[in-house]
Each structure stands twice: as structure tokens, then as C-alpha cells.
C-alpha atoms as a PDB file:
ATOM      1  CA  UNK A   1       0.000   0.000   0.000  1.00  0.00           C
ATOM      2  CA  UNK A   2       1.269   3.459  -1.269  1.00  0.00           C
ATOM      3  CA  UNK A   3       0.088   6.629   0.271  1.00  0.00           C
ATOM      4  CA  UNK A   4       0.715  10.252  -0.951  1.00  0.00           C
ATOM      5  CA  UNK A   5       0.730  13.810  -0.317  1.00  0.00           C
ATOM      6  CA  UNK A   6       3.205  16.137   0.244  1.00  0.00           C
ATOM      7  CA  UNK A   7       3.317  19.495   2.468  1.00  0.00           C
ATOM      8  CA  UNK A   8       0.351  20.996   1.327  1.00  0.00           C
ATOM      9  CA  UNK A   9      -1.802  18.166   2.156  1.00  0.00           C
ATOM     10  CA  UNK A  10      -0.610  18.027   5.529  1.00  0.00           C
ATOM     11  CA  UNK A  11      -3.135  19.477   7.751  1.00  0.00           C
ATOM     12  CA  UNK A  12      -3.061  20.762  11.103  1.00  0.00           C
ATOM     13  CA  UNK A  13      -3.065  18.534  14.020  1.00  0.00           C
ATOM     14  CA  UNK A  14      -6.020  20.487  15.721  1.00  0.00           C
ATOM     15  CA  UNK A  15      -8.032  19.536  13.056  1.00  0.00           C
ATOM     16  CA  UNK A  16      -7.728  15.988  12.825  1.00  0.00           C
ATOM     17  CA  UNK A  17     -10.786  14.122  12.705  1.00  0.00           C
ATOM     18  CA  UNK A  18      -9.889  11.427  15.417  1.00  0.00           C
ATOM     19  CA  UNK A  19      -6.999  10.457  17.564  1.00  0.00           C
ATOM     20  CA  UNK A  20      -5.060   8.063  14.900  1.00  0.00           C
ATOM     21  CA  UNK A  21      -5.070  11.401  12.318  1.00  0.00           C
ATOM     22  CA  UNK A  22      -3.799  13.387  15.019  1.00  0.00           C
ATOM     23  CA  UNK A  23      -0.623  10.780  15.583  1.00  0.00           C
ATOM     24  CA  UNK A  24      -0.316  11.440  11.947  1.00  0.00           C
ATOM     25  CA  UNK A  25      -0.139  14.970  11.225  1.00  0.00           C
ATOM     26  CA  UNK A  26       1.909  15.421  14.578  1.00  0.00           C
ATOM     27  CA  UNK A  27       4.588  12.969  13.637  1.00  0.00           C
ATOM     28  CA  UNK A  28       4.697  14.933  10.180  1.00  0.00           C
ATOM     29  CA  UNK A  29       4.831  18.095  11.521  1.00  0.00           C
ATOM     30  CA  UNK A  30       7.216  16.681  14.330  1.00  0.00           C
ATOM     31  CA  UNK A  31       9.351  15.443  11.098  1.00  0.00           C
ATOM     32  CA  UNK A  32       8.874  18.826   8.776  1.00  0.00           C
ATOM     33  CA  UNK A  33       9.213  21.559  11.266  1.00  0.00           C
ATOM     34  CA  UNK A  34      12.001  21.005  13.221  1.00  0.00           C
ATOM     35  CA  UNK A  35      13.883  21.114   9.933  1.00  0.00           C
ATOM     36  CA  UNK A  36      12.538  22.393   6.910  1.00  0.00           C
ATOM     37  CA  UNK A  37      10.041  25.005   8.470  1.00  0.00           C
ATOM     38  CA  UNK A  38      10.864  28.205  10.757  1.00  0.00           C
ATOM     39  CA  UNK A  39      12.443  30.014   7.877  1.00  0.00           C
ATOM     40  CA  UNK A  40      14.524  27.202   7.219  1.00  0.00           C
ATOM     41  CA  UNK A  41      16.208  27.468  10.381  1.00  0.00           C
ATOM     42  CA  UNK A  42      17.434  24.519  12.571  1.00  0.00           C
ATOM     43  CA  UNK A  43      15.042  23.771  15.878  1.00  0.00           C
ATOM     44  CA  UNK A  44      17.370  25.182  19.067  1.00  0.00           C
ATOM     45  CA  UNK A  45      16.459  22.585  21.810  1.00  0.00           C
ATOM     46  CA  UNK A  46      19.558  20.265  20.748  1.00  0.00           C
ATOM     47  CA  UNK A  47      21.202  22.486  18.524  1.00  0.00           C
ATOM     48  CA  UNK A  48      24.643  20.197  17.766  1.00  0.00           C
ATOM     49  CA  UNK A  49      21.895  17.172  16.671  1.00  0.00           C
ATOM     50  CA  UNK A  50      19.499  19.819  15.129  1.00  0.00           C
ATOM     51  CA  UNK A  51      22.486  21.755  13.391  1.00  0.00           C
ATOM     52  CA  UNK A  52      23.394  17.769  11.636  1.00  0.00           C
ATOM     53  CA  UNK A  53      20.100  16.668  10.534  1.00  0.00           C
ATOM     54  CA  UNK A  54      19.850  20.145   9.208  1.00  0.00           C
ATOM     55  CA  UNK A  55      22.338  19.801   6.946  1.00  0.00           C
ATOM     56  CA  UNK A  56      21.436  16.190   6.144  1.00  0.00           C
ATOM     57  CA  UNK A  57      18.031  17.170   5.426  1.00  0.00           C
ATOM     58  CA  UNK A  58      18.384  19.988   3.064  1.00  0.00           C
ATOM     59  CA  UNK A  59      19.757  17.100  -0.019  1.00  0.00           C
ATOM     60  CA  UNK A  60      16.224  15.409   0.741  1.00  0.00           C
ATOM     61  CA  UNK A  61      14.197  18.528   1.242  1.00  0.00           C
ATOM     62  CA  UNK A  62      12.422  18.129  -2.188  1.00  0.00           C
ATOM     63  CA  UNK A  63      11.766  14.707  -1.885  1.00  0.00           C
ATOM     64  CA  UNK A  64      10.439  15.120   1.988  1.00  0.00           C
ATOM     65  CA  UNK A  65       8.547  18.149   0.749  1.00  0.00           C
ATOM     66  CA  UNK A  66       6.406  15.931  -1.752  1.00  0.00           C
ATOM     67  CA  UNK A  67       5.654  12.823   0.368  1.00  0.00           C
ATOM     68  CA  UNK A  68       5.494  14.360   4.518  1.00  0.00           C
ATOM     69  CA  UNK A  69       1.569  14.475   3.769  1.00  0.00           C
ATOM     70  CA  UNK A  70       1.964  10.760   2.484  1.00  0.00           C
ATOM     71  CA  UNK A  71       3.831   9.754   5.460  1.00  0.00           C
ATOM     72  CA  UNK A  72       1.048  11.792   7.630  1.00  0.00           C
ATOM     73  CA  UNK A  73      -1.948   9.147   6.244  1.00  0.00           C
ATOM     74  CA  UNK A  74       0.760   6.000   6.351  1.00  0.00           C
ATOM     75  CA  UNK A  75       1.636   7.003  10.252  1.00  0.00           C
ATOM     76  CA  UNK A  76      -2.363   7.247  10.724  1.00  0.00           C
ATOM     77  CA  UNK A  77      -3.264   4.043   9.080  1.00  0.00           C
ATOM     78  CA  UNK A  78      -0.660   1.850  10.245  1.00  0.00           C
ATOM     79  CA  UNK A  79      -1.614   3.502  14.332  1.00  0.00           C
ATOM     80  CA  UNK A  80      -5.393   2.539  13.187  1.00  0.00           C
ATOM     81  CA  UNK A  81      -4.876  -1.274  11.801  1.00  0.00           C
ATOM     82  CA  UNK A  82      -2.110  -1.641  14.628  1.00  0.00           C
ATOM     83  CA  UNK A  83      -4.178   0.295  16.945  1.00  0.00           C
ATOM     84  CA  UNK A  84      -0.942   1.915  18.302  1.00  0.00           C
ATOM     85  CA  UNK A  85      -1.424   4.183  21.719  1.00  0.00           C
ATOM     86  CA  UNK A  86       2.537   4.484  22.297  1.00  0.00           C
ATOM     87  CA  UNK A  87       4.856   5.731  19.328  1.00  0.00           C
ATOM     88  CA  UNK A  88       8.599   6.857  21.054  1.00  0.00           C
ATOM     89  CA  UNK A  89      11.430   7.416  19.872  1.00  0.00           C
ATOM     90  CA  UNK A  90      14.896   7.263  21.464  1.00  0.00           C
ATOM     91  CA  UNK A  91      18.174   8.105  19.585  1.00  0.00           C
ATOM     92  CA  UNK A  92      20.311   7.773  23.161  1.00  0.00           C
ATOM     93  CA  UNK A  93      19.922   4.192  23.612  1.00  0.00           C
ATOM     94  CA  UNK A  94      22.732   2.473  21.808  1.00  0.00           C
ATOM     95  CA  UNK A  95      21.360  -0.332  19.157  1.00  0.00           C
ATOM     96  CA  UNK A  96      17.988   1.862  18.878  1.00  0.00           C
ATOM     97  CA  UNK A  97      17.016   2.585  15.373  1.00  0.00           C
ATOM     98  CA  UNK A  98      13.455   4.408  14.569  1.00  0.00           C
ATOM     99  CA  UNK A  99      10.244   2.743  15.880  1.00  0.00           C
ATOM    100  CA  UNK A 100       9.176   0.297  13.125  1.00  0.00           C
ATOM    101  CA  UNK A 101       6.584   1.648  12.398  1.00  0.00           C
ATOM    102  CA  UNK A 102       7.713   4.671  11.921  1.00  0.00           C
ATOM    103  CA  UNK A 103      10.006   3.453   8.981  1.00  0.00           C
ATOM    104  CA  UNK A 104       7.095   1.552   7.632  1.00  0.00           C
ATOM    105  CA  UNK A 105       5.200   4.716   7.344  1.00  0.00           C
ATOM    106  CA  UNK A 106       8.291   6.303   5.484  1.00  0.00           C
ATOM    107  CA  UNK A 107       8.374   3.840   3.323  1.00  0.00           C
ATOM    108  CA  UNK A 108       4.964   3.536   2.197  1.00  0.00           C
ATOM    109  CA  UNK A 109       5.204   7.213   1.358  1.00  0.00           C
ATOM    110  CA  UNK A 110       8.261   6.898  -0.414  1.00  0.00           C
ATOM    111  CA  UNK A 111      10.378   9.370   2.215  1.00  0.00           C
ATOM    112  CA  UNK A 112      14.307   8.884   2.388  1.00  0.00           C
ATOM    113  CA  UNK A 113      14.911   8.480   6.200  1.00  0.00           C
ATOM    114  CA  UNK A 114      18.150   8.917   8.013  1.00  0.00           C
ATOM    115  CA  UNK A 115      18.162   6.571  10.974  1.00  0.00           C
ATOM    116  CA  UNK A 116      19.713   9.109  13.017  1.00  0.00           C
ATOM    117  CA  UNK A 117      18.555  12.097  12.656  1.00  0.00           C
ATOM    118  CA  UNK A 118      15.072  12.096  10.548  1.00  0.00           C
ATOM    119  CA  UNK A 119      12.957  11.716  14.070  1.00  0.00           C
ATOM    120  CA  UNK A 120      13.711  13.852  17.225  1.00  0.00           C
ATOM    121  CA  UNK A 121      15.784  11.752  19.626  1.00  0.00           C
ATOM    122  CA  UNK A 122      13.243  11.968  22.711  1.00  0.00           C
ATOM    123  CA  UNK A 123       9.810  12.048  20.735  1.00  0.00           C
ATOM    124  CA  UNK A 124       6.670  10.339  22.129  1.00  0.00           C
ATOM    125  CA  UNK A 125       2.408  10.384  21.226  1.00  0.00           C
ATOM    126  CA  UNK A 126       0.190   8.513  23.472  1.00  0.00           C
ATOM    127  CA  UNK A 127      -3.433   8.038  22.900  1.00  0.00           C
ATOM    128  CA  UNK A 128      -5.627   7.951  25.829  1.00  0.00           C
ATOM    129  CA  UNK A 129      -8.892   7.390  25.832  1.00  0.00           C
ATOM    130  CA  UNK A 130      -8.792   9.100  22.316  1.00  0.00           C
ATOM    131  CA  UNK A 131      -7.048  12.163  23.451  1.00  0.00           C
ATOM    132  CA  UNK A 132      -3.403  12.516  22.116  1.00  0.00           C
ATOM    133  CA  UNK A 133      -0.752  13.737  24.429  1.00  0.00           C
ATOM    134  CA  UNK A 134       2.895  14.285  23.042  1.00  0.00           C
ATOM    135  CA  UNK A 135       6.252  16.090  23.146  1.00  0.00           C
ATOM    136  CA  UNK A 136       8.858  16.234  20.669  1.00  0.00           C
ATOM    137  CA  UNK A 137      11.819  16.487  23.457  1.00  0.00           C
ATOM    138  CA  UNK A 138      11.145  14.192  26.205  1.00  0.00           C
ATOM    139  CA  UNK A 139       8.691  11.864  28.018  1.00  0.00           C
ATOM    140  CA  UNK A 140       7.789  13.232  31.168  1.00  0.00           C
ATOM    141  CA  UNK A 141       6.191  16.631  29.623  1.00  0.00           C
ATOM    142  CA  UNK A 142       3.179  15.248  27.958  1.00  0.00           C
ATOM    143  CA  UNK A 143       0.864  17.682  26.280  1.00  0.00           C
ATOM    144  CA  UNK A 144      -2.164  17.397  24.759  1.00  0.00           C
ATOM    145  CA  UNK A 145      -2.477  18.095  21.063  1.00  0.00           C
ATOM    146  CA  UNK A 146      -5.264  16.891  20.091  1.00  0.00           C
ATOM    147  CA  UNK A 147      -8.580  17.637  20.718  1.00  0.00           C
ATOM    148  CA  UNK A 148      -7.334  21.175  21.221  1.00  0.00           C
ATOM    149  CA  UNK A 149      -8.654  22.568  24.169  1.00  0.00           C
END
């Protein structure tokens, strides 16, 4: 299964129609922002690891910029069929690559991943009783995304 889309089909998080669309369009947005958005400029919270998967990025910008809305409905589909409530991701533990399905997603979207710097190192959704709680730096600081409130 194939899904496409890029950037301008990515809507926002806030209006997702349920939880699993929520997961989507944050981990897109956690994905695009950070790196290609804010004027281009890297995301300060871990500026070394932001400052390389800046540079890494910008050779796949074009190719991220036509499929991050594909990898938005493949992130949302595989959380539905899986019915996913935890997505994390954690660069700092030696051995730890990307969540699979994560990389699934990427793949059915057709978007080049770097293992190591594509997702942000501490990055974490939860659905709970269909609300969606995340944060892109660590997993103690849970907020809610979605339903806004």
C-alpha cells in the first residue's frame, strides 16, 4: 500500500478528525518543522543534533517536501490497523534505530529516512482514551495536542 501527499496536504493537528489522524499529522509536523520550516532554520532545543540533521536534510528537502503528507496518512493508518497508543522514539539508547513503524510509514510514502537524525531523539504520542498527548523532546512533559482545548 502506497500513500501520498506532500506538504500541502498536511493538515493541522487540531483539526484531525480522530486520535489516529492526530498521531499522523503530529509525527509529520514533528518530522517537517524542526527542519525544513521556521524560515529554514534549525530547531534550538539540541542544537549540535538539530544543526546535523539540518544539513542532512536539506539534499532530501524536495523529496520530503512531496511525500510528509503521504507519510502523515501512512503514520495514521498503520496507528489505526495496529491500533498503536505508544509511538517513542529514542536516539540515546545504543542499538535503537526508529520505531518500526515509523520506517514503515516512510516507506509507504516513499520518504528517504536517516536513521539518526530524521525523528527527534526523545519524541513520544500517546493516545488515551482518544485524546493525544505528546512532546517532541522528552517523556515526562506530555501535552495534549489533540482535541485542542
Amino acid at each position: 500500500m502506497k500513500f501520498q501527499g506532500g506538504i500541502s496536504e498536511l493538515g493541522p493537528v487540531g483539526d484531525a478528525n480522530d486520535a489516529h489522524q492526530a498521531v499522523g499529522r503530529w509525527w509529520a509536523s514533528t518530522v517537517w518543522l524542526p527542519l525544513y520550516g521556521q524560515e529554514g532554520a534549525p530547531d534550538s532545543a539540541n542544537k549540535f543534533v538539530r544543526r546535523i540533521s539540518y544539513e542532512k536534510a536539506q539534499s532530501i528537502r524536495p523529496v520530503v517536501e512531496r511525500t510528509i503528507g503521504g507519510f502523515a496518512l501512512a503514520v495514521e493508518y498503520l496507528s489505526r490497523t495496529t491500533d498503536a497508543r505508544i509511538i517513542k522514539m529514542d536516539y540515546y539508547k545504543p542499538g535503537i534505530s526508529p520505531p518500526q513503524l515509523l520506517l514503515d510509514a516512510a516507506d509507504m510514502a516513499g520518504m528517504p529516512v536517516h536513521p539518526d537524525t530524521t525523528f527527534p531523539p526523545k519524541a513520544i504520542t500517546v493516545i488515551r482514551n482518544d485524546i493525544v498527548v505528546a512532546n517532541q523532546r522528552d517523556y515526562e512533559n506530555l501535552q495534549q495536542v489533540w482535541p485542542q482545548q
